[in-house]
C-alpha atoms as a PDB file:
ATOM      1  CA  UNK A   1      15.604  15.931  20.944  1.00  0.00           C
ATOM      2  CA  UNK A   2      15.847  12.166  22.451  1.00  0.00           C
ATOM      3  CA  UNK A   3      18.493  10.038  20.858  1.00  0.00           C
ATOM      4  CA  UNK A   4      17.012   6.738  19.901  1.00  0.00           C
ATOM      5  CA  UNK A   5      19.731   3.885  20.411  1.00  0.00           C
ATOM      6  CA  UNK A   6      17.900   1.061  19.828  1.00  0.00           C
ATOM      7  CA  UNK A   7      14.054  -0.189  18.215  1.00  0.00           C
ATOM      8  CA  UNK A   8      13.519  -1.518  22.061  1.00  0.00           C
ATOM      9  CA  UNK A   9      14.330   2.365  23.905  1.00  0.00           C
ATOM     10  CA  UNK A  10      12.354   3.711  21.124  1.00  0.00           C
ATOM     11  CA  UNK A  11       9.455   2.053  21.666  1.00  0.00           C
ATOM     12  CA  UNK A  12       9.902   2.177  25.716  1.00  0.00           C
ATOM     13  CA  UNK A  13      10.167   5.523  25.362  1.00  0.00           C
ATOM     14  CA  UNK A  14       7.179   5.973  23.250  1.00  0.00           C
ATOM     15  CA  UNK A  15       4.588   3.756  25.325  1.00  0.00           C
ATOM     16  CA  UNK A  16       6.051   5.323  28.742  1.00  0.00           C
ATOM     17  CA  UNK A  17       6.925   3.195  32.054  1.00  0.00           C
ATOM     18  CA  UNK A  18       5.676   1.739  35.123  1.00  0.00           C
ATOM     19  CA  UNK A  19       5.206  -0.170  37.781  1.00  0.00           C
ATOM     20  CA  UNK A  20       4.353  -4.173  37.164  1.00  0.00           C
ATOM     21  CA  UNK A  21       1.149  -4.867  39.123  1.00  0.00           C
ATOM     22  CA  UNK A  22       0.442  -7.004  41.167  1.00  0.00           C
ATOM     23  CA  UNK A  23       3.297  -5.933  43.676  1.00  0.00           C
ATOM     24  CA  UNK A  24       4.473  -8.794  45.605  1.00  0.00           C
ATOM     25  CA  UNK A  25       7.205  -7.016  48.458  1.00  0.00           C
ATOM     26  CA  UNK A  26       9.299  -5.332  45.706  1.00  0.00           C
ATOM     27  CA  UNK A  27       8.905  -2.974  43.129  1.00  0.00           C
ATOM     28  CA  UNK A  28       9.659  -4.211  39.269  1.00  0.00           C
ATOM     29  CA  UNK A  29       9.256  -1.558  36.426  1.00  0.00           C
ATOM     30  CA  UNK A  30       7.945  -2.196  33.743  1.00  0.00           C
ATOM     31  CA  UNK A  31       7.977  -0.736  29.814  1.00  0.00           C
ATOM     32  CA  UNK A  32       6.420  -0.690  26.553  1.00  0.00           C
ATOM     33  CA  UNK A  33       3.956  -3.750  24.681  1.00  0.00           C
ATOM     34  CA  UNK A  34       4.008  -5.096  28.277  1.00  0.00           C
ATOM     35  CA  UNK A  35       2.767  -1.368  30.050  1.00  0.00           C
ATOM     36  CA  UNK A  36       0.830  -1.363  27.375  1.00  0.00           C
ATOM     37  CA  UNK A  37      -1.422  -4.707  28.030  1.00  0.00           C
ATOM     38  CA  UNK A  38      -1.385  -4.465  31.705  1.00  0.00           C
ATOM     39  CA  UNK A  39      -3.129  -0.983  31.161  1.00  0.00           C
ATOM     40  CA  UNK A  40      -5.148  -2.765  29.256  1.00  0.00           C
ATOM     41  CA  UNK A  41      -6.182  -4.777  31.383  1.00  0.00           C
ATOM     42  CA  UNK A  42      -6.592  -2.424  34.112  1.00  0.00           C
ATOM     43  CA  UNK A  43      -9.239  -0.717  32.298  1.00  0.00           C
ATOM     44  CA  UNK A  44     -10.945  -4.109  31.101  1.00  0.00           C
ATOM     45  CA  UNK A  45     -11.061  -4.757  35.381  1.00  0.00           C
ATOM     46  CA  UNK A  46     -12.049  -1.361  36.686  1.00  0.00           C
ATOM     47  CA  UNK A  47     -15.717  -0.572  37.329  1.00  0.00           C
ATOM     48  CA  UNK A  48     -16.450   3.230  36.680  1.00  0.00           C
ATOM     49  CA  UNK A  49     -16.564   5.147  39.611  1.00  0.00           C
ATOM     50  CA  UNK A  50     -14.072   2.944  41.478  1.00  0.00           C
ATOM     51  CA  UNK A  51     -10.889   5.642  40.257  1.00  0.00           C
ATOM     52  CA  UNK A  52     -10.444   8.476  42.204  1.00  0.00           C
ATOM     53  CA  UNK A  53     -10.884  11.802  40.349  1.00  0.00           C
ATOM     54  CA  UNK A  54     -11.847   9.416  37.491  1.00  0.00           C
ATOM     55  CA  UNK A  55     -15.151   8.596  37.573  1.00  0.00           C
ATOM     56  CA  UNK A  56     -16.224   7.674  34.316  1.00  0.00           C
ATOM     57  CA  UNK A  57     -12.613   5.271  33.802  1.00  0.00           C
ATOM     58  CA  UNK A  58     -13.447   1.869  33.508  1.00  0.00           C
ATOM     59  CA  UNK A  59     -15.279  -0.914  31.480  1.00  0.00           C
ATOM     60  CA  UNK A  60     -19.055  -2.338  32.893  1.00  0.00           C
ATOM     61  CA  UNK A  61     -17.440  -5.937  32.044  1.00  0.00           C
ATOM     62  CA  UNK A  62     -17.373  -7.013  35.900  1.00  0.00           C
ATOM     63  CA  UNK A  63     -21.868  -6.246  36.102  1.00  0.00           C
ATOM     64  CA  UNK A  64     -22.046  -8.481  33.555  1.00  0.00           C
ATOM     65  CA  UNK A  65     -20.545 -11.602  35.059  1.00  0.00           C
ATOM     66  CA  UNK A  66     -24.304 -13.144  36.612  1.00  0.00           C
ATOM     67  CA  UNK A  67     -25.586 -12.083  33.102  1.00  0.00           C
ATOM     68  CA  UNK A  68     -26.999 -15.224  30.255  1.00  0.00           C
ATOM     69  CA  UNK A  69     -24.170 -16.065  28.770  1.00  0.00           C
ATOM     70  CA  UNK A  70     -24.966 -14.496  25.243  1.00  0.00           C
ATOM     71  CA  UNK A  71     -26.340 -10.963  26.585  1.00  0.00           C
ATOM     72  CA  UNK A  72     -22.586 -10.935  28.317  1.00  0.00           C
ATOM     73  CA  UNK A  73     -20.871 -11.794  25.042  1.00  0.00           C
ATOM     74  CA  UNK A  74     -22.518  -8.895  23.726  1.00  0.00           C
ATOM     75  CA  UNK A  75     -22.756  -6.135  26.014  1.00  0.00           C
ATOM     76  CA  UNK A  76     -18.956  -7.247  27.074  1.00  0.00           C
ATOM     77  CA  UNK A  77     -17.873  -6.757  23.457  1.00  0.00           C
ATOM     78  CA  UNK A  78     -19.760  -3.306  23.218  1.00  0.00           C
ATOM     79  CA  UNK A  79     -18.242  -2.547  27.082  1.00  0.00           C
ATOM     80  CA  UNK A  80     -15.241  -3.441  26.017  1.00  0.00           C
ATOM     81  CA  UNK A  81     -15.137  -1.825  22.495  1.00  0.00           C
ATOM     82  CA  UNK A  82     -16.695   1.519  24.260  1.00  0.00           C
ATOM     83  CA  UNK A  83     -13.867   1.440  27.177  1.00  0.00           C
ATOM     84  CA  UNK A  84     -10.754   1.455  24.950  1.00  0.00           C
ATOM     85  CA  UNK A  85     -11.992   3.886  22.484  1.00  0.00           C
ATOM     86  CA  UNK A  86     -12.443   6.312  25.117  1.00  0.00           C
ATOM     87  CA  UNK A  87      -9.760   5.539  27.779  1.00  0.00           C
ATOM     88  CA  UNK A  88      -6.600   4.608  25.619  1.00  0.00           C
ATOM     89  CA  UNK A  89      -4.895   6.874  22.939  1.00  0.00           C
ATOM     90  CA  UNK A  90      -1.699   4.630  21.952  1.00  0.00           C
ATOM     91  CA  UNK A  91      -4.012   1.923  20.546  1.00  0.00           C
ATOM     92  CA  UNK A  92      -6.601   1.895  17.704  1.00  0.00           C
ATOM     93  CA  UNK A  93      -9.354  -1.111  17.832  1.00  0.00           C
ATOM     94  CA  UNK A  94      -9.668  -2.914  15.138  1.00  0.00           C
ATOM     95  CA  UNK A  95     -11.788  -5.403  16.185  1.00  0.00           C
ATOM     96  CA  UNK A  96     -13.473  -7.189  19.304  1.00  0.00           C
ATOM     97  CA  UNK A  97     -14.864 -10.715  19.158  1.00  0.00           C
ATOM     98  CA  UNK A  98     -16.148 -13.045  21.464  1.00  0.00           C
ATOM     99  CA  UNK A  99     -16.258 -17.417  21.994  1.00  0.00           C
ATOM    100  CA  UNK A 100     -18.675 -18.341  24.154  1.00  0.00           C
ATOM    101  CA  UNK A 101     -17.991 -22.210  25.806  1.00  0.00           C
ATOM    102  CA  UNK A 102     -21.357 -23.090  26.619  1.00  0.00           C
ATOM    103  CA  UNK A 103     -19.948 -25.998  29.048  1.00  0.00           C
ATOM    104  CA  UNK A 104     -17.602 -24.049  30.908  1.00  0.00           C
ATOM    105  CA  UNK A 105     -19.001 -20.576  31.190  1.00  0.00           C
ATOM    106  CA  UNK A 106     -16.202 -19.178  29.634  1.00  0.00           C
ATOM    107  CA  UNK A 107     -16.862 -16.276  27.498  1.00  0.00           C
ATOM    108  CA  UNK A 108     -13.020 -15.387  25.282  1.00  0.00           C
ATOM    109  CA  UNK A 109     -12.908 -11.978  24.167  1.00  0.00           C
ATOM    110  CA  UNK A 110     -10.497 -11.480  21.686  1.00  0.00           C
ATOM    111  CA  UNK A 111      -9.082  -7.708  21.321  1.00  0.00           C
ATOM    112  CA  UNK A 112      -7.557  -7.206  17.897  1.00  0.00           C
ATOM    113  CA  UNK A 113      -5.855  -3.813  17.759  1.00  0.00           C
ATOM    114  CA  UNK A 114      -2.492  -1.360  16.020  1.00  0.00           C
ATOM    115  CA  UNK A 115      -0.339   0.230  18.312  1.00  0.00           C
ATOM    116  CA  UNK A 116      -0.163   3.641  16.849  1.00  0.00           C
ATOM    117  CA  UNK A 117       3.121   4.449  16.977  1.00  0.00           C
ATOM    118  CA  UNK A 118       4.690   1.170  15.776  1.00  0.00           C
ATOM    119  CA  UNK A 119       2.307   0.159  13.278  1.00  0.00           C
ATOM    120  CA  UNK A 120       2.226  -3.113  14.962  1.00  0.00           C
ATOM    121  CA  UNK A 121      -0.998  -5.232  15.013  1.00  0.00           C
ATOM    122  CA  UNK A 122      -1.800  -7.249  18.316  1.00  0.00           C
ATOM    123  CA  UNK A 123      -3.919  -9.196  19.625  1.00  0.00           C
ATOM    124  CA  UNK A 124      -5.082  -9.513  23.294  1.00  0.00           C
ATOM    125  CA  UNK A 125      -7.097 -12.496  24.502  1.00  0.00           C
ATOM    126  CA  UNK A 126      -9.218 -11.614  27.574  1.00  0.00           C
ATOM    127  CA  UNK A 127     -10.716 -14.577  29.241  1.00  0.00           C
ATOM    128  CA  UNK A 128     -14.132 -13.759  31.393  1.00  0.00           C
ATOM    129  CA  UNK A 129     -16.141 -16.345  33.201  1.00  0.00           C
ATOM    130  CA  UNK A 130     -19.553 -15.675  33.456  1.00  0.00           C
ATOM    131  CA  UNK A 131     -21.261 -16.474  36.961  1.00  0.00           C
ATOM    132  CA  UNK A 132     -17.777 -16.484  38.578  1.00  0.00           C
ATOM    133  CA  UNK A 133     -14.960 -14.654  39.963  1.00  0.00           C
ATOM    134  CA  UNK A 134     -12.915 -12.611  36.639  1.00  0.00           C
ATOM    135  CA  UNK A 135      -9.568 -14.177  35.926  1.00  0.00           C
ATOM    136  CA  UNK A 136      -7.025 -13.827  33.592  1.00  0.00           C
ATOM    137  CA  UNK A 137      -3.311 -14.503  32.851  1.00  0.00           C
END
């Protein structure tokens, strides 16, 4: 049985460890709510078929991006909505929405989700612009 010292090694612990992408010349691990979002956003970024052994891993977010700006607000939300359920076990969605900025192109998905083994509501805001390059931070 693990000894929990702390909230912070318990959740750690519970969420698992990794490696922070991108890797810029050194290596920088990397641990619980943060794993947990970069993961996240991994899947959000990764076409199906484009993991190794994994075909079916991914979200079709990154087809939509020459798409009207309202059928990508929709199908991104139901992409999006689809991709987590099936591809991430530590979180339960609550709730995926979407802002469309007309003038910008800018479609603002916003990811509402518990973190099943805290309890702990988040929320993740995932920027995509339509007829552009995907970029987030």
């Amino acid at each position: 049985m693990i000894k929990i010292k702390s909230a912070t090694q318990s959740l750690n612990e519970r969420l698992g460890s990794d490696l922070g992408f991108p890797i810029s010349g050194n290596f920088q691990p990397i641990s619980g709510l943060d794993l947990l979002i970069q993961d996240i956003q991994q899947l959000l970024l990764t076409l199906p078929g484009e993991r190794v052994n994994r075909p079916d891993f991914g979200c079709y977010l990154r087809n939509l991006i020459w798409e009207n700006l309202d059928v990508a607000s929709e199908a991104g939300k139901a992409s999006i909505y689809e991709a987590i359920e099936n591809f991430e076990p530590r979180i339960t969605l609550t709730n995926v929405d979407s802002t469309i900025n007309q003038n910008t192109g800018l479609i603002i998905f916003n990811i509402q989700f518990v973190v099943n083994n805290t309890d702990t509501a988040l929320n993740l805001v995932f920027p995509f612009r339509a007829g552009t390059n995907l970029s987030f931070s």
